[in-house]
Protein backbone atom coordinates (compact mmCIF):
# COMPACT_ATOMS: atom_id res chain seq x y z
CA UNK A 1 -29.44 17.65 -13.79
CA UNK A 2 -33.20 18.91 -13.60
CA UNK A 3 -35.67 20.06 -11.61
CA UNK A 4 -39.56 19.20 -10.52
CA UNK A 5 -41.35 20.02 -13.34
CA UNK A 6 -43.46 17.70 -15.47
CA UNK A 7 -41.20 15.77 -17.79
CA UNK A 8 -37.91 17.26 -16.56
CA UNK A 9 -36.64 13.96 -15.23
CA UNK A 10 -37.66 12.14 -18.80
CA UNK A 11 -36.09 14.82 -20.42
CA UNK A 12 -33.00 14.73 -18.65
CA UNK A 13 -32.98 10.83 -19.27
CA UNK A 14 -33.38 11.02 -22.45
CA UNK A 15 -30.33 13.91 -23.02
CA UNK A 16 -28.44 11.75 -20.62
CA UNK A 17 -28.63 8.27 -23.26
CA UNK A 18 -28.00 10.69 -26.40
CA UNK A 19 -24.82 11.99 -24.92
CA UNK A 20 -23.91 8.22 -23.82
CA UNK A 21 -24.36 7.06 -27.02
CA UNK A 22 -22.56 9.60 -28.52
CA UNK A 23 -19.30 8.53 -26.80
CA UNK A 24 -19.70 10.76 -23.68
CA UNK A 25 -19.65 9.53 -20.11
CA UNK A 26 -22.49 11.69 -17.98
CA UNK A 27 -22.57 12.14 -14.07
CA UNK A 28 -26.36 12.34 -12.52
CA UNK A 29 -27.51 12.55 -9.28
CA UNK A 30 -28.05 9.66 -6.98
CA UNK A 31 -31.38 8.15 -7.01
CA UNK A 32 -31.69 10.24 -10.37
CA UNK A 33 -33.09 12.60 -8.04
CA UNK A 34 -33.50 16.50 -9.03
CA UNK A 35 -31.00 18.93 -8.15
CA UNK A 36 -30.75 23.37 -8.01
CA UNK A 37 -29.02 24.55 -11.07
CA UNK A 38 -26.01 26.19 -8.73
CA UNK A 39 -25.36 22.56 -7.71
CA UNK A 40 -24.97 21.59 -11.30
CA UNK A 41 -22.91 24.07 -12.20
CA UNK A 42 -20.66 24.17 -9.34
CA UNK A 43 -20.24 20.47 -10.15
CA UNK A 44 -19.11 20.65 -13.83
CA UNK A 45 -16.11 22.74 -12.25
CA UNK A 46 -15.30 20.49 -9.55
CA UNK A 47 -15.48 17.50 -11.85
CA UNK A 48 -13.90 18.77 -14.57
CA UNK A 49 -16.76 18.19 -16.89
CA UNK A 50 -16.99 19.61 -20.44
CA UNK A 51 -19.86 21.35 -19.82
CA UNK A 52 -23.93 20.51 -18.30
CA UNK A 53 -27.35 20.60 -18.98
CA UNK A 54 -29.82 21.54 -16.59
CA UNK A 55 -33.62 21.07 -17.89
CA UNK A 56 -35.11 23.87 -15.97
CA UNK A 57 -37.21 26.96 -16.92
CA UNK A 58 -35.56 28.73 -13.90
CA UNK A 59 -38.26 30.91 -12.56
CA UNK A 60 -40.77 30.52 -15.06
CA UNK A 61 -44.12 29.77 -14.61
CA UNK A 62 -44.26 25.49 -13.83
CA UNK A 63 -45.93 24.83 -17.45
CA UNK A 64 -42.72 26.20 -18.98
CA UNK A 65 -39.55 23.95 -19.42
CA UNK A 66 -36.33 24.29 -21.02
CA UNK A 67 -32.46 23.45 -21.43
CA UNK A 68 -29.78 25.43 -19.72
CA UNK A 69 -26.24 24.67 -20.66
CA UNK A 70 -23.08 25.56 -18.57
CA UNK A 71 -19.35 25.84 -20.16
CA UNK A 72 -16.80 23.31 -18.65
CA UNK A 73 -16.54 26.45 -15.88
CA UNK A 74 -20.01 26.00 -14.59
CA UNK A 75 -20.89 29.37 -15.81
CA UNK A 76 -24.23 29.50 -18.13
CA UNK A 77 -23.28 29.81 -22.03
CA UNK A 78 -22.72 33.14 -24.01
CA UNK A 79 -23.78 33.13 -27.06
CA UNK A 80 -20.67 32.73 -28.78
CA UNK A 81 -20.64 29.07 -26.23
CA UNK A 82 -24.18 27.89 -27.22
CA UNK A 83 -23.24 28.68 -31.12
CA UNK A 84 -20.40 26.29 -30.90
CA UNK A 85 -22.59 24.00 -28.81
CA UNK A 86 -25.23 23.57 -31.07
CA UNK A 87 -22.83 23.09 -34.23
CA UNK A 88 -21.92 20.49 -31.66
CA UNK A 89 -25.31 18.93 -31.56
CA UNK A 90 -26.06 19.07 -34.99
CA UNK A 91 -22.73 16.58 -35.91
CA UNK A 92 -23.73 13.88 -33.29
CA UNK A 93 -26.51 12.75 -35.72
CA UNK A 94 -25.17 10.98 -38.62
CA UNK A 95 -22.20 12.91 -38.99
CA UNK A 96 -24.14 15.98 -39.53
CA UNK A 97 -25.79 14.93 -42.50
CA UNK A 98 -28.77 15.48 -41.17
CA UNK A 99 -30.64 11.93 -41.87
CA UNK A 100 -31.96 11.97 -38.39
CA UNK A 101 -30.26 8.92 -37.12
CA UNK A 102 -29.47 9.47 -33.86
CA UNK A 103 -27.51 7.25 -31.32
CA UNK A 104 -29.05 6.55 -27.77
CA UNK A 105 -27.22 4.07 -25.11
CA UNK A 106 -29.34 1.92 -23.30
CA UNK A 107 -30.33 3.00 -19.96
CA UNK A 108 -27.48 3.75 -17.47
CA UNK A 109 -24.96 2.89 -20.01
CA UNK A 110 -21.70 5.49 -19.46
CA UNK A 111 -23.92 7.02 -16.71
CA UNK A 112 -21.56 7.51 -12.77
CA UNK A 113 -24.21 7.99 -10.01
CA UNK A 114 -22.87 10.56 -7.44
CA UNK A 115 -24.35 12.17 -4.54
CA UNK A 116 -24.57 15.80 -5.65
CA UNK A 117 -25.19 17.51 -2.31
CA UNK A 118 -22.44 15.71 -1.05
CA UNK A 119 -19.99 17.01 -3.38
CA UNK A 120 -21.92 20.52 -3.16
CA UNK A 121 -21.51 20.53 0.80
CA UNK A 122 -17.77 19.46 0.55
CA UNK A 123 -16.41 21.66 -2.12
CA UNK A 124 -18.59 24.97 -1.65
CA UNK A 125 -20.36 24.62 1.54
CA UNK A 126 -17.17 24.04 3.96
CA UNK A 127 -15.13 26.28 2.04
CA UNK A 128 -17.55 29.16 2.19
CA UNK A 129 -17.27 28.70 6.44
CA UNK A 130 -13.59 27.89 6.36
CA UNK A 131 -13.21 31.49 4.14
CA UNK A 132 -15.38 33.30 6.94
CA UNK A 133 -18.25 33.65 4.01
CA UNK A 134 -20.86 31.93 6.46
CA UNK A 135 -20.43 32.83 10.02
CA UNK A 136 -22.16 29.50 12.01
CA UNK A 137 -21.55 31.78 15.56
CA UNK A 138 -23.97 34.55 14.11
CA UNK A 139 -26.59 32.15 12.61
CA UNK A 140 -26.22 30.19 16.08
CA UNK A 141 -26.53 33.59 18.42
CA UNK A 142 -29.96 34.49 16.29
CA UNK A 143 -31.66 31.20 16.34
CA UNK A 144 -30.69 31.44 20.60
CA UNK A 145 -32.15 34.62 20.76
CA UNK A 146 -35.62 33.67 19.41
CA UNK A 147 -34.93 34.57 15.61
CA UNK A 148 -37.39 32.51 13.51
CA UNK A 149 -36.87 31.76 9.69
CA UNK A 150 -38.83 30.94 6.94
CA UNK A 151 -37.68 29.01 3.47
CA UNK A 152 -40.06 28.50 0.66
CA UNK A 153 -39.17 25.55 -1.31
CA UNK A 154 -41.94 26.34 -3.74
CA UNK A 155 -41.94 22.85 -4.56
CA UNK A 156 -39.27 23.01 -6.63
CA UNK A 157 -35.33 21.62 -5.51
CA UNK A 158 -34.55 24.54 -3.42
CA UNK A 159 -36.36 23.09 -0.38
CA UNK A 160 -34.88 19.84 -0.27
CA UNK A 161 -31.42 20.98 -1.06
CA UNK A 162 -31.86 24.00 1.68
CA UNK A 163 -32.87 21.25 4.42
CA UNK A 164 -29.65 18.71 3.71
CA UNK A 165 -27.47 21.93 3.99
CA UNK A 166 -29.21 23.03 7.52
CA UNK A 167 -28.44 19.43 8.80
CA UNK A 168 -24.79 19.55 7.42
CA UNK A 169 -24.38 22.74 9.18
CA UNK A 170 -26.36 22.20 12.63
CA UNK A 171 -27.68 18.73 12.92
CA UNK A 172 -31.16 19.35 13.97
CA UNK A 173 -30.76 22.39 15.99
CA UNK A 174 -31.80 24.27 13.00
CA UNK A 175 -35.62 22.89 13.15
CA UNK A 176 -36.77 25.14 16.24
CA UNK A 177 -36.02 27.93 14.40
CA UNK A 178 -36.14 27.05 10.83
CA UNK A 179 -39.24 26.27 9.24
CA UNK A 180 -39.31 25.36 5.44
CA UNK A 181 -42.77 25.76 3.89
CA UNK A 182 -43.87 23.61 0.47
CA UNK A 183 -40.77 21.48 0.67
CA UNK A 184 -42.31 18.39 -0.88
CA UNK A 185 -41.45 18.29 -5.14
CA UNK A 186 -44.41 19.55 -6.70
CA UNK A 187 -44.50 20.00 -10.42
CA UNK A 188 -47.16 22.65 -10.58
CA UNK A 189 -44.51 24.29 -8.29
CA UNK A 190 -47.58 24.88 -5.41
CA UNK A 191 -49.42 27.03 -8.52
CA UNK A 192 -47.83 30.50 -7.97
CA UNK A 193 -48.01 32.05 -11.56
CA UNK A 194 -44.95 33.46 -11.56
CA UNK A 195 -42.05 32.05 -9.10
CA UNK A 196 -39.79 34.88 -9.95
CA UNK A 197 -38.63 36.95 -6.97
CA UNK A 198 -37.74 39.79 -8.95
CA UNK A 199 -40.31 42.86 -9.39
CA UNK A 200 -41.60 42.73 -13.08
């Protein structure tokens, strides 16, 4: 997966044709569109994956970029994980020799398309209502009662993501009450200079 920075999407291509090259088979998101990191990792769990790689720089500033790697549980790597990992890495290229050869598939080669929100909304989504974690009644009574909402997608995935789940979970009633604000992908991520909600 990866997000809406500059270059996340090449990067992710070009991770994707190294690991299919290498002998593994990789999932990405239909349309090669960008995805949240909790849908990534909730999918290597559902699909039984060995593990994913996000590129994302989380809630760093847009002109940052990085790698984040989940175990085959979805959960993001200890230390102990990303050792192994990169001792990994370092025998893909010519047997660990360290020559440089490396092998890359051609384009799409051991690559399955999926629809990520759709597996997202199906096997965490539903669940969560089914277990009584998201109560639809409540949500409903506010947005009757005048309640208003806002959702910043910063420009990043969140956005998009947060409007396919509001029409999964009430068609288009949601929009009268629901507004989400810098939706559209944006790379610069709208030019806040530090998307972190937390207090530094």
């Amino acid at each position: 997966g990866f997000d809406t920075r500059y270059f996340s999407k090449e990067i992710g291509e070009m991770i994707t044709r190294v690991l299919a090259g290498n002998g593994f088979w990789v999932f990405r998101n239909k349309d090669n569109r960008p995805s949240p990191t909790p849908v990534n990792s909730l999918l290597t769990y559902v699909l039984d994956c060995a593990g994913s790689l996000n590129v994302t720089a989380s809630h760093n500033p847009a002109d940052q970029n990085g790698v984040k790697p989940n175990n085959e549980k979805g959960h993001l790597d200890s230390d102990d994980d990303l050792e192994a990992f990169l001792n990994f890495v370092e025998k893909l290229y010519s047997d660990g020799k360290g020559s440089g050869k490396i092998l890359i598939a051609p384009s799409g080669e051991n690559v399955k398309e999926i629809d990520f929100s759709e597996f997202y909304l199906k096997d965490f989504i539903d669940p969560m209502i089914k277990d009584g974690f998201i109560d639809l009644a409540h949500i409903c009574s506010a947005m009757d009662k005048g309640w208003g909402f806002v959702i910043d997608g910063i420009g990043g995935t969140g956005g998009v993501m947060m409007e396919e789940i509001l029409n999964h979970l009430f068609d288009d009633s949601w929009r009268k009450s629901v507004h989400i604000i810098n939706k559209e992908y944006d790379p610069k991520m709208r030019g806040i200079p530090k998307p972190d909600p937390t207090i530094p």
